[in-house]
Protein backbone atom coordinates (compact mmCIF):
# COMPACT_ATOMS: atom_id res chain seq x y z
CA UNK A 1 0.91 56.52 75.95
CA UNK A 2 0.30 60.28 74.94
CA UNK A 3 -3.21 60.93 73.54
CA UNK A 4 -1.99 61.95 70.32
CA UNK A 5 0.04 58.96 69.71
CA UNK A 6 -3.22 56.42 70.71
CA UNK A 7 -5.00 58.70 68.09
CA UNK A 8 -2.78 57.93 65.56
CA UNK A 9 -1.69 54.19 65.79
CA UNK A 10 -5.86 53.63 65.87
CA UNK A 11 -5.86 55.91 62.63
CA UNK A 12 -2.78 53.67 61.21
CA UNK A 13 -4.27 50.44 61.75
CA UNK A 14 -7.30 50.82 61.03
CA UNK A 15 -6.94 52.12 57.53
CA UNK A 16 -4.37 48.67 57.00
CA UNK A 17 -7.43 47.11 58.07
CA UNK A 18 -10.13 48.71 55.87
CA UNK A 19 -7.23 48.58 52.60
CA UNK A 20 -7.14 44.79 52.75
CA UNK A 21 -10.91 44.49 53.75
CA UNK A 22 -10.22 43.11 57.64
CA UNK A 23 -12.51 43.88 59.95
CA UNK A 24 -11.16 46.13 62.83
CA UNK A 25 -11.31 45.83 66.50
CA UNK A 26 -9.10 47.94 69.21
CA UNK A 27 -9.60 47.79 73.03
CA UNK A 28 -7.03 49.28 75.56
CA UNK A 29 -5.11 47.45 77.63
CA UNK A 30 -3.63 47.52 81.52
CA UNK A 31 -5.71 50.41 83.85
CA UNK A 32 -7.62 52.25 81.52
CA UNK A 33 -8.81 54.59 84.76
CA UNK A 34 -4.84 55.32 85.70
CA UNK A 35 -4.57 57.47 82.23
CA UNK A 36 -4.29 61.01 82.86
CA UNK A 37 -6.91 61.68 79.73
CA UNK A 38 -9.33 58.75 80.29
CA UNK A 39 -12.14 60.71 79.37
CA UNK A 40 -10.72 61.74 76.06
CA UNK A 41 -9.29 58.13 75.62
CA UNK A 42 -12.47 55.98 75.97
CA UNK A 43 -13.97 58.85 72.98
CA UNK A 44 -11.12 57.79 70.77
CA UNK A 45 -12.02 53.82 70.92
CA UNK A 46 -15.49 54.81 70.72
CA UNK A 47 -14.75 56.68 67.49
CA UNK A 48 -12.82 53.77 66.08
CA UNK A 49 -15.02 50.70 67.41
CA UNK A 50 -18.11 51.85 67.76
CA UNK A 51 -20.28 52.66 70.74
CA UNK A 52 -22.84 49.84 70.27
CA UNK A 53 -22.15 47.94 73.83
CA UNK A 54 -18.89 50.06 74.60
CA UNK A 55 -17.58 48.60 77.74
CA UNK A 56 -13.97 49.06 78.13
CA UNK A 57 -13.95 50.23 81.90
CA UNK A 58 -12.95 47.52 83.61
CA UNK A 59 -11.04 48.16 86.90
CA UNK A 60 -9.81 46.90 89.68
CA UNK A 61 -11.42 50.21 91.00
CA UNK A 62 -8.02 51.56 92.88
CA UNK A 63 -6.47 54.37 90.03
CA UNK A 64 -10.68 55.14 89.73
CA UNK A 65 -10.82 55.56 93.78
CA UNK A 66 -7.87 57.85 93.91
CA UNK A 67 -8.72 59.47 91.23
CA UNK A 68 -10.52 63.24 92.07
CA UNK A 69 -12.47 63.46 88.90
CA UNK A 70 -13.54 60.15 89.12
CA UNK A 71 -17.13 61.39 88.30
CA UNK A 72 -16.17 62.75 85.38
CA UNK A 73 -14.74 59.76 84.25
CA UNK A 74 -17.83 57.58 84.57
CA UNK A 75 -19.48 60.15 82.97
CA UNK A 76 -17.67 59.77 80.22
CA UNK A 77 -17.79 56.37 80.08
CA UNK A 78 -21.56 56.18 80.35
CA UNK A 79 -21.92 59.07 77.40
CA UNK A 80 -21.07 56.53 75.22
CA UNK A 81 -23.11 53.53 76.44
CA UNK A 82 -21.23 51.47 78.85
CA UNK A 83 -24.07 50.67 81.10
CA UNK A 84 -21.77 48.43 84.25
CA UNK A 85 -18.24 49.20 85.80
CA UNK A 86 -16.70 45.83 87.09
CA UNK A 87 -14.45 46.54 89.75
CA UNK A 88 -12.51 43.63 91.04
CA UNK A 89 -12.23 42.91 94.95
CA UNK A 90 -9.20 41.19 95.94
CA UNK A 91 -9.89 40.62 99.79
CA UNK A 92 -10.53 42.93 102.87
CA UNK A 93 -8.05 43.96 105.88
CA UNK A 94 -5.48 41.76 106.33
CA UNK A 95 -7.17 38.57 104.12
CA UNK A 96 -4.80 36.57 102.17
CA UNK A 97 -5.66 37.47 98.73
CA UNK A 98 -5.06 41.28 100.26
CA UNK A 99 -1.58 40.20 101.52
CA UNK A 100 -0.71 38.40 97.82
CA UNK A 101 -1.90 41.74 95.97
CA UNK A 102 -0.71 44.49 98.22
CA UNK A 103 -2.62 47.35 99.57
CA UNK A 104 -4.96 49.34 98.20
CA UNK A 105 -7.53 52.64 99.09
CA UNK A 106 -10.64 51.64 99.85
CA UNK A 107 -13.34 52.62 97.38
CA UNK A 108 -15.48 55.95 96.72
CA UNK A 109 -18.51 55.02 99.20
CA UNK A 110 -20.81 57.30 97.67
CA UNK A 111 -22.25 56.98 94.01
CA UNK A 112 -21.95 60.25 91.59
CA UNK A 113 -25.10 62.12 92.13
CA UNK A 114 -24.94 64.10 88.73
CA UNK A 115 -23.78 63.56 85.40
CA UNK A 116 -23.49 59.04 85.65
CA UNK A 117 -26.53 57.71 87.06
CA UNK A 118 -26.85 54.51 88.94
CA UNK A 119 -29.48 53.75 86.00
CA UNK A 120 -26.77 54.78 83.27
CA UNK A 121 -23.71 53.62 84.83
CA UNK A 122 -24.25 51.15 87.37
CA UNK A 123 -21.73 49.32 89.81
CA UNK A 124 -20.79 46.07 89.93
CA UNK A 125 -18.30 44.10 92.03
CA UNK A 126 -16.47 41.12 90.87
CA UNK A 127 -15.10 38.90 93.79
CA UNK A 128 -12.05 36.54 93.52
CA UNK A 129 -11.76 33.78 96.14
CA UNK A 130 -8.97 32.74 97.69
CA UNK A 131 -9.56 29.59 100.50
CA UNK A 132 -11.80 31.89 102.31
CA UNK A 133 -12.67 32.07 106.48
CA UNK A 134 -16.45 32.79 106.86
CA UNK A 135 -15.41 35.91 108.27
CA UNK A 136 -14.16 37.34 104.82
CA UNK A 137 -16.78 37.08 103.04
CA UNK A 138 -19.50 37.93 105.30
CA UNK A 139 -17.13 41.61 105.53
CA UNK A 140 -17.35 41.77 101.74
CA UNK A 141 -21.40 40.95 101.53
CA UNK A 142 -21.53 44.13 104.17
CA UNK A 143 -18.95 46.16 102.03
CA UNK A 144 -20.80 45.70 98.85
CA UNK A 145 -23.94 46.19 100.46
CA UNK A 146 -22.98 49.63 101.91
CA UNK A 147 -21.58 50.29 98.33
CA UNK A 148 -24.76 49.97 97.12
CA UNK A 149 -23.31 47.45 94.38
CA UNK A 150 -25.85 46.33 91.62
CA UNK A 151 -24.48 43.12 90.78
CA UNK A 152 -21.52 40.62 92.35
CA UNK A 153 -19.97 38.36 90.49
CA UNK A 154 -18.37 35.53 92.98
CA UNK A 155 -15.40 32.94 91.57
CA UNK A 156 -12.14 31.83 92.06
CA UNK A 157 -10.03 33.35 89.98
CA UNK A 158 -8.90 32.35 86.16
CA UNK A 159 -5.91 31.00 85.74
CA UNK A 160 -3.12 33.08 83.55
CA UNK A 161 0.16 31.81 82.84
CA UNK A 162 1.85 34.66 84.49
CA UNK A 163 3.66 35.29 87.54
CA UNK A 164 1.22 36.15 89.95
CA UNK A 165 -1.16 33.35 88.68
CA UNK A 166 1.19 30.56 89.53
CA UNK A 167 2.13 32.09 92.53
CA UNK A 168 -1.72 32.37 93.53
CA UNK A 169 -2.02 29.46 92.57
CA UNK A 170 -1.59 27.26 95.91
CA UNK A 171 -4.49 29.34 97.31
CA UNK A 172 -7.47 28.65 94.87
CA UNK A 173 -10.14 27.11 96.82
CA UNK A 174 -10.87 23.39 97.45
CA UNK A 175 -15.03 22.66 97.56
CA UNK A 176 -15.14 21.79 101.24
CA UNK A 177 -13.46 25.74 101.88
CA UNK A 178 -16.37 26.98 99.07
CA UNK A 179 -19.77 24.65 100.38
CA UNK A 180 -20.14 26.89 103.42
CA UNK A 181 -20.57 29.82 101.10
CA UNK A 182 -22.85 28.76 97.91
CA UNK A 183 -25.78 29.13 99.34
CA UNK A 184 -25.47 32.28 100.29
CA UNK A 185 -23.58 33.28 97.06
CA UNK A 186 -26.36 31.70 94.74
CA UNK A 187 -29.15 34.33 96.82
CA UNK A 188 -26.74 37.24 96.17
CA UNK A 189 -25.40 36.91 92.79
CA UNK A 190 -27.12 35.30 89.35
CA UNK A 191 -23.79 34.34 87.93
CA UNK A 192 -22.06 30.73 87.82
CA UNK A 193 -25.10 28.83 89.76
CA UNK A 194 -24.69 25.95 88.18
CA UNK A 195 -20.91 26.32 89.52
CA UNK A 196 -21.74 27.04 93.05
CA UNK A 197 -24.41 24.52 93.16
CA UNK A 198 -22.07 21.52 92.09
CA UNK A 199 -18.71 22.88 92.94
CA UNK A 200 -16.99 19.27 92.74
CA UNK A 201 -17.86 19.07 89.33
CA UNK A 202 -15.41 21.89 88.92
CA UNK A 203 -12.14 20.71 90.59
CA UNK A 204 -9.26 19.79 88.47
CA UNK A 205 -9.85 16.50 88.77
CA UNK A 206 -13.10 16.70 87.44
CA UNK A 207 -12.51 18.59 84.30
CA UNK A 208 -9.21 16.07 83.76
CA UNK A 209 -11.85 13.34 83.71
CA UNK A 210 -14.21 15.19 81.38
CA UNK A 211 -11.18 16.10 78.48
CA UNK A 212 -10.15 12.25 78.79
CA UNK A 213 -13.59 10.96 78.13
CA UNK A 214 -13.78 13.55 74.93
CA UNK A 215 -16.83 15.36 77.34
CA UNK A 216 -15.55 18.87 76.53
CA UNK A 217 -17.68 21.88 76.34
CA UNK A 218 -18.39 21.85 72.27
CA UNK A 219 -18.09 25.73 72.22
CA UNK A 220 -14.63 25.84 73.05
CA UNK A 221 -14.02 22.93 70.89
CA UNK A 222 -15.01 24.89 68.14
CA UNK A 223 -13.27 28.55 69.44
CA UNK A 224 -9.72 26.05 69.49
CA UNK A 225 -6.63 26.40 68.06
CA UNK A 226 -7.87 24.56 64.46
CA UNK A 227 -9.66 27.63 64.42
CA UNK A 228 -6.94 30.07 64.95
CA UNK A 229 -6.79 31.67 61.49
CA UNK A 230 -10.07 33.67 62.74
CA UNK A 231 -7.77 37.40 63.84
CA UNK A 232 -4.99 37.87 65.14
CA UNK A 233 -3.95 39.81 68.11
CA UNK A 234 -1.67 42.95 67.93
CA UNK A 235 -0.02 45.36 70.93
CA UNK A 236 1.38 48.49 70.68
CA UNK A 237 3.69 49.68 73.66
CA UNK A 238 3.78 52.82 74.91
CA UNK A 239 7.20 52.96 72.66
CA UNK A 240 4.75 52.79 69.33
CA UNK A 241 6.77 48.89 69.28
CA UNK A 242 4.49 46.58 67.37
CA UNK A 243 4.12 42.55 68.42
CA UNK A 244 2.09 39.93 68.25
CA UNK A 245 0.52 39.24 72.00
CA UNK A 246 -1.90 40.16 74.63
CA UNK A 247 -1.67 42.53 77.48
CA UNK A 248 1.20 40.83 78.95
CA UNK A 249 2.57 38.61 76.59
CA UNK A 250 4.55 40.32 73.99
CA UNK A 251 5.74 38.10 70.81
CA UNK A 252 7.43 38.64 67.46
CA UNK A 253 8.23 42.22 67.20
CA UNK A 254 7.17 43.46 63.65
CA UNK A 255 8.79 47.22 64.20
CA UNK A 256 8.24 50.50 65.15
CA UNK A 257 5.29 52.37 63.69
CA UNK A 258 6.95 55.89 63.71
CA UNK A 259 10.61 55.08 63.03
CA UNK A 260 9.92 52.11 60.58
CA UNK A 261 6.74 53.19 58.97
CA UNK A 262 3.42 52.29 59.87
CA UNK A 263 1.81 50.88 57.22
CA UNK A 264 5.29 49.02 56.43
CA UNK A 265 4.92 47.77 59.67
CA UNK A 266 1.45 46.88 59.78
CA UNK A 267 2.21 45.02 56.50
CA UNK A 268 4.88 42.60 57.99
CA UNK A 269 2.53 41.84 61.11
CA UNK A 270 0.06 40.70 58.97
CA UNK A 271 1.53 38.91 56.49
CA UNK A 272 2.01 36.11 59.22
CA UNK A 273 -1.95 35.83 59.35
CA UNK A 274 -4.55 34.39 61.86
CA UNK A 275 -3.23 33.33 65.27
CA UNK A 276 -5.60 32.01 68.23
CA UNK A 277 -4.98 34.18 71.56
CA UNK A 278 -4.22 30.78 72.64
CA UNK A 279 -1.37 30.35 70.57
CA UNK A 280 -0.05 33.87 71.58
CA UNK A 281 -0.07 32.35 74.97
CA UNK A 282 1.95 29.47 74.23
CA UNK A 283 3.57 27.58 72.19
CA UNK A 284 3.92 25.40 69.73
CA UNK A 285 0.95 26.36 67.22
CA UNK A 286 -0.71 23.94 66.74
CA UNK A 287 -1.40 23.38 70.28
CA UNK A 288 -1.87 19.75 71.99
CA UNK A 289 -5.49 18.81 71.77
CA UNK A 290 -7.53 19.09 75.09
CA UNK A 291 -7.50 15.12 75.87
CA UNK A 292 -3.71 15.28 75.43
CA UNK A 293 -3.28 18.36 77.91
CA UNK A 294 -5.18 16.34 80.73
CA UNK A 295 -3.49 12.94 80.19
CA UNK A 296 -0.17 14.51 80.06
CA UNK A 297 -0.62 17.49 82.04
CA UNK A 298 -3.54 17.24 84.28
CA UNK A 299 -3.70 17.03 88.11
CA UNK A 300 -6.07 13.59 88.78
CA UNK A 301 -6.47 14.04 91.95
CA UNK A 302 -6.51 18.42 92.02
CA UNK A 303 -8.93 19.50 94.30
CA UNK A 304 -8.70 23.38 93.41
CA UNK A 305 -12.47 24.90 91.87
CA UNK A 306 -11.86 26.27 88.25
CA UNK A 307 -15.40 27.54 87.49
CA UNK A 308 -14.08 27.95 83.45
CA UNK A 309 -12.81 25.81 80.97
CA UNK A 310 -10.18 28.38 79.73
CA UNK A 311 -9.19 28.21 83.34
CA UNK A 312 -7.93 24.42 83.82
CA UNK A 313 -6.76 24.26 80.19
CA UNK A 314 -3.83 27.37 80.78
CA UNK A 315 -2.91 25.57 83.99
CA UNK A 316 -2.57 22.60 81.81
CA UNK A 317 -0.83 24.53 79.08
CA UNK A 318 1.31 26.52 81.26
CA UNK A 319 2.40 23.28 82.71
CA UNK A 320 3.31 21.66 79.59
CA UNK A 321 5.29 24.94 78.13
CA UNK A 322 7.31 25.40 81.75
CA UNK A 323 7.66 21.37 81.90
CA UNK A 324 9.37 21.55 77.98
CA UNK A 325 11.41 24.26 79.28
CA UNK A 326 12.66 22.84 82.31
CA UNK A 327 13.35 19.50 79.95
CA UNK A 328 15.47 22.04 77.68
CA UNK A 329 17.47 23.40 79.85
CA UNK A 330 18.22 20.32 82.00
CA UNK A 331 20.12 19.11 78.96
CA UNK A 332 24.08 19.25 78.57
CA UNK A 333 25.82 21.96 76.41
CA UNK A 334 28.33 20.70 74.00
CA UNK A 335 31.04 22.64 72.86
């Protein structure tokens, strides 16, 4: 999306925002580092959000690695407070989780020396698993040691209800692939070590048996869809098209903020009010209750290590929306 036209749908919706007394949050979706005017980009969402704890520059490092003003860019991002660039590692050489993603350059070795500090800006690395050969991730540990990486960040990865998540999904990690590793993951890294240290309590199975015996994390309890009326999530495409959704997952369409008017737009999205993200995801709203998703939806037996809760609870919701779908269109037409 131009510059100019970012500028102005954040100018647009915030002012619907601050004329019906909603709070106002904007964030930028897909590769923030592939934009040709990242610099001037992250200043605009700064202006509009605030730079308290601005850290929108998360990457899966390849449009920052072939980029030849990367410096600039973390410059830019560290001018206005982000403090940690998470770049995501999807496997080395020939490793399955490299295969599943496709190529990609390897990353900048060397740290900018002017302008983004290590102390202002500093790296971090976060790691997806697929069923892993010791020899992977030893070649990682060495790679993100030579990278001088602050901080790693080791987990299968969360589940999404998209099409490389199910696809992916036959390689998440069992705990008898993952024991050989904890140890050496719990010295390296401070997050999830309550994961790595009891990595059956985070199969499928596992969380199926918590959500039937009502032992579900209380803070998602509360963050669920009962709760949905708290915001409601907005995109704008590249086409200035409004809709409901997430990056991704594009729902009702509400218009077209230049051709239709953007306050008249802005008006019809939201006049539907609140929506959880969860409900963006899927559907029906309200969603099935977490107890209801295992029983009817949960793997008893699933061996794969989800080290979240929002994790096993989209497989489980994916299931149920593709399962109703399948049910759907398995029925006969009548004329």
């Amino acid at each position: 999306m131009p510059l100019a036209d970012v500028a102005w749908v954040l100018e647009q919706s915030h002012r619907s925002c601050d004329d019906r007394g909603l709070g106002f949050g904007a964030y930028p979706m897909h590769e923030l580092a592939a934009h040709p005017q990242v610099a001037e980009l992250l200043g605009l969402f700064a202006d509009h959000v605030g730079t308290a704890e601005f850290e929108p520059l998360s990457t899966t490092g390849v449009p920052l690695a072939v980029r030849q003003d990367w410096q600039d860019v973390l410059a830019a991002a560290a001018s206005l407070g982000t403090t940690t660039v998470w770049v995501a590692f999807h496997g080395l050489g020939s490793s399955t989780t490299a295969r599943s993603t496709g190529p990609a350059p390897t990353p900048k070795p060397a740290w900018p020396s002017s302008g983004c500090t290590r102390q202002d800006c500093g790296p971090a690395a976060m790691c997806s698993l697929p069923r892993p050969t010791p020899a992977r991730p030893s070649g990682c540990w060495g790679a993100l040691g030579r990278l001088q990486v602050d901080q790693m960040a080791w987990e299968p990865a969360t589940y999404y209800p998209m099409p490389r998540g199910r696809r992916n999904e036959r390689l998440r990690p069992r705990p008898s692939e993952l024991l050989p590793l904890a140890d050496r993951i719990r010295q390296l890294s401070p997050f999830h070590r309550d994961a790595w240290a009891n990595l059956e309590a985070h199969t499928e199975a596992a969380w199926v048996a918590r959500a039937l015996a009502g032992d579900w994390p209380p803070q998602l309890a509360e963050a669920g869809p009962a709760n949905g009326d708290q915001g409601l999530p907005l995109v704008c495409r590249p086409s200035l098209e409004l809709h409901t959704g997430v990056t991704g997952r594009y729902r009702e369409r509400h218009g077209n903020l230049r051709a239709d008017g953007a306050q008249a737009v802005l008006s019809r999205a939201l006049e539907q009010g609140g929506r959880s993200v969860d409900a963006v995801w899927f559907r029906p709203d309200p969603l099935p209750s977490f107890g209801e998703l295992a029983a009817r939806h949960g793997d008893r037996t699933g061996q794969g290590v989800h080290f979240t809760e929002t994790s096993v609870r989209y497989l489980w919701l994916d299931r149920a929306q593709r399962r109703a779908a399948a049910v759907v269109n398995s029925r006969p037409r009548h004329e």
